[in-house]
C-alpha atoms as a PDB file:
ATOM      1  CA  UNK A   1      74.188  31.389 162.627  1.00  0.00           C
ATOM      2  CA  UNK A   2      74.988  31.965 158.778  1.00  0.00           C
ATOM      3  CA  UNK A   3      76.710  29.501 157.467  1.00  0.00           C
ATOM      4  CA  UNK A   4      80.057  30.349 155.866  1.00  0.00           C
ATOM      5  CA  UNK A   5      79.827  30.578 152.251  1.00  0.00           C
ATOM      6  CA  UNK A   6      82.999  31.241 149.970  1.00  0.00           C
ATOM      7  CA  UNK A   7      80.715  33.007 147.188  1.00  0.00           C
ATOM      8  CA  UNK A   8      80.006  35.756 149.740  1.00  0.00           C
ATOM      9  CA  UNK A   9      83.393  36.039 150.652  1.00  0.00           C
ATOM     10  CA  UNK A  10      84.622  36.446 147.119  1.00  0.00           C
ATOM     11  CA  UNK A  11      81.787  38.878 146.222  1.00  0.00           C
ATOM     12  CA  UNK A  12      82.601  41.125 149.756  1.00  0.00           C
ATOM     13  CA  UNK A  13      86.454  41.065 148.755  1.00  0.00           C
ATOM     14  CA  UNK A  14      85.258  42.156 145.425  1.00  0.00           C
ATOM     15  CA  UNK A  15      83.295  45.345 146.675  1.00  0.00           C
ATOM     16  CA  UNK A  16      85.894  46.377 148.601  1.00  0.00           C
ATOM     17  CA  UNK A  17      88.436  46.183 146.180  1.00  0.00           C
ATOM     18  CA  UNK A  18      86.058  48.173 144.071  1.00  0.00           C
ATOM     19  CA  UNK A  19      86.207  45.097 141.429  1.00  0.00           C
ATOM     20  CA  UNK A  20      82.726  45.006 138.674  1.00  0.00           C
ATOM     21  CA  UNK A  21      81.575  41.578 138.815  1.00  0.00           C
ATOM     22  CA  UNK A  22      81.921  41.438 135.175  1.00  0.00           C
ATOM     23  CA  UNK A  23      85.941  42.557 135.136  1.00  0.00           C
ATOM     24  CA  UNK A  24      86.224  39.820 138.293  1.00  0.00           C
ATOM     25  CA  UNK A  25      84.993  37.107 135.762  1.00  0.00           C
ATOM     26  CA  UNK A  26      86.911  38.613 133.069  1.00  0.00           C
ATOM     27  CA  UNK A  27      90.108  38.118 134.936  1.00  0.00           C
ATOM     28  CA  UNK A  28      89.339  34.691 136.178  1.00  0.00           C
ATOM     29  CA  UNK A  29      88.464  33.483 133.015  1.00  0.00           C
ATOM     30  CA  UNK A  30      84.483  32.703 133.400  1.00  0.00           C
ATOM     31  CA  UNK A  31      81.347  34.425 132.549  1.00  0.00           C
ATOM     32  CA  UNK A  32      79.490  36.962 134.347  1.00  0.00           C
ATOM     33  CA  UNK A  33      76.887  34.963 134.760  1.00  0.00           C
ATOM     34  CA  UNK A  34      79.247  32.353 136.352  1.00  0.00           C
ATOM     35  CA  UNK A  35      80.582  34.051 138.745  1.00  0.00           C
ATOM     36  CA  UNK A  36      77.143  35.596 140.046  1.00  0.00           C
ATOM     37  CA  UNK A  37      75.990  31.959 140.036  1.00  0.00           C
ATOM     38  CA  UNK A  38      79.302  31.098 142.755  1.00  0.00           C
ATOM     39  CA  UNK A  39      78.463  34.290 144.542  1.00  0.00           C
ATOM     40  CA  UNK A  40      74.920  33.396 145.463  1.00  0.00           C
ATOM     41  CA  UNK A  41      76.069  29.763 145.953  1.00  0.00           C
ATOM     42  CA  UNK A  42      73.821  28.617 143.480  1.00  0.00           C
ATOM     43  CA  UNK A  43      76.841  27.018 141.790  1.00  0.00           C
ATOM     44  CA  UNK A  44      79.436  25.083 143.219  1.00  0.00           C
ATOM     45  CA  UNK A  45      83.125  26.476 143.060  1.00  0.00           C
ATOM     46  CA  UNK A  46      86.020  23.951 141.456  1.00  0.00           C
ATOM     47  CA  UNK A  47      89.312  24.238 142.552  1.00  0.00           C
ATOM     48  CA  UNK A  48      90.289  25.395 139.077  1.00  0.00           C
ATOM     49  CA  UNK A  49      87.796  28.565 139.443  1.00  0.00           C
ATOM     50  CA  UNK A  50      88.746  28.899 142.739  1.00  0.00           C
ATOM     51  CA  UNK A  51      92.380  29.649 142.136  1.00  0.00           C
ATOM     52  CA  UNK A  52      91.748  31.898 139.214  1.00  0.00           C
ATOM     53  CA  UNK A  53      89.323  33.905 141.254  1.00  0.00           C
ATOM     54  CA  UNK A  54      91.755  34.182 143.997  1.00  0.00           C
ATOM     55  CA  UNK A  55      94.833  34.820 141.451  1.00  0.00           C
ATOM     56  CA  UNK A  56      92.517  37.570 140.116  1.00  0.00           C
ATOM     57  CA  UNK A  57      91.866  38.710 143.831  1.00  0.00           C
ATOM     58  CA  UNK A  58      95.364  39.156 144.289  1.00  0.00           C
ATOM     59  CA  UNK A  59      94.495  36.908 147.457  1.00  0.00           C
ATOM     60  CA  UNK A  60      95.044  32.934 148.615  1.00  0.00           C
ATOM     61  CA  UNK A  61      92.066  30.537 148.474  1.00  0.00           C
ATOM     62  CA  UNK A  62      92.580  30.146 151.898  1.00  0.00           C
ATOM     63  CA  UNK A  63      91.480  33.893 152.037  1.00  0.00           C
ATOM     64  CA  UNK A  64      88.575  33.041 150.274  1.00  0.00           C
ATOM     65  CA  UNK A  65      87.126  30.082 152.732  1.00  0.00           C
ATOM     66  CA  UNK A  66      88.284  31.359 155.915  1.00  0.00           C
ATOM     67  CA  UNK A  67      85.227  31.977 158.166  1.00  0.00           C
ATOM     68  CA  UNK A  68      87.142  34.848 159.685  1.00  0.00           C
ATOM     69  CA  UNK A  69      87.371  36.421 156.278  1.00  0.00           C
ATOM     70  CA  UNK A  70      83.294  37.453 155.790  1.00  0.00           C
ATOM     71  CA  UNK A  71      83.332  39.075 159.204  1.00  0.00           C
ATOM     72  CA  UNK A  72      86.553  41.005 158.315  1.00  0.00           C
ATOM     73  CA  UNK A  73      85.106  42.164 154.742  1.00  0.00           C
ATOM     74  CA  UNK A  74      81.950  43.370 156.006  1.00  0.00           C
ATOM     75  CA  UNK A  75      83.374  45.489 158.821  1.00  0.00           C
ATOM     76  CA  UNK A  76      85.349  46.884 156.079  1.00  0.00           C
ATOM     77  CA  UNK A  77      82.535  47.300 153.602  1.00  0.00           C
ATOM     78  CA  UNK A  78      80.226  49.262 156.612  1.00  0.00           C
ATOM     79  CA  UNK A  79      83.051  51.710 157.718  1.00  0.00           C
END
């Protein structure tokens, strides 16, 4: 079993809003290369971050670490 991992659920919410990583970051106020970084959970994601992200996301944090959330996204993403 994967484990759950907020970076992928940020970068599947992403695709299917049809968001550029690079506008994503833009919006939340980090680099590019940030934001990459939190999606491959190579870097850790602060609260801070977390809530920009989301605000940019139009979408809770809660959305964002929800196991349920992944599962949902990539159903959506493969239709």
């Amino acid at each position: 079993v994967e484990k759950m991992s907020i970076g992928n659920n940020i970068k599947l919410r992403r695709i299917k809003e049809g968001i550029k990583q690079q506008d994503l970051a833009e919006w939340a106020g980090i680099t590019a290369s940030m934001l990459s970084q939190i999606e491959r959970g190579k870097k850790p994601l602060s609260p801070q971050t977390g809530y920009a992200i989301a605000q940019a996301l139009q979408c809770s944090v809660h959305d964002l670490v929800k196991v349920e959330c992944k599962i949902e996204l990539a159903e959506a993403i493969s239709e």
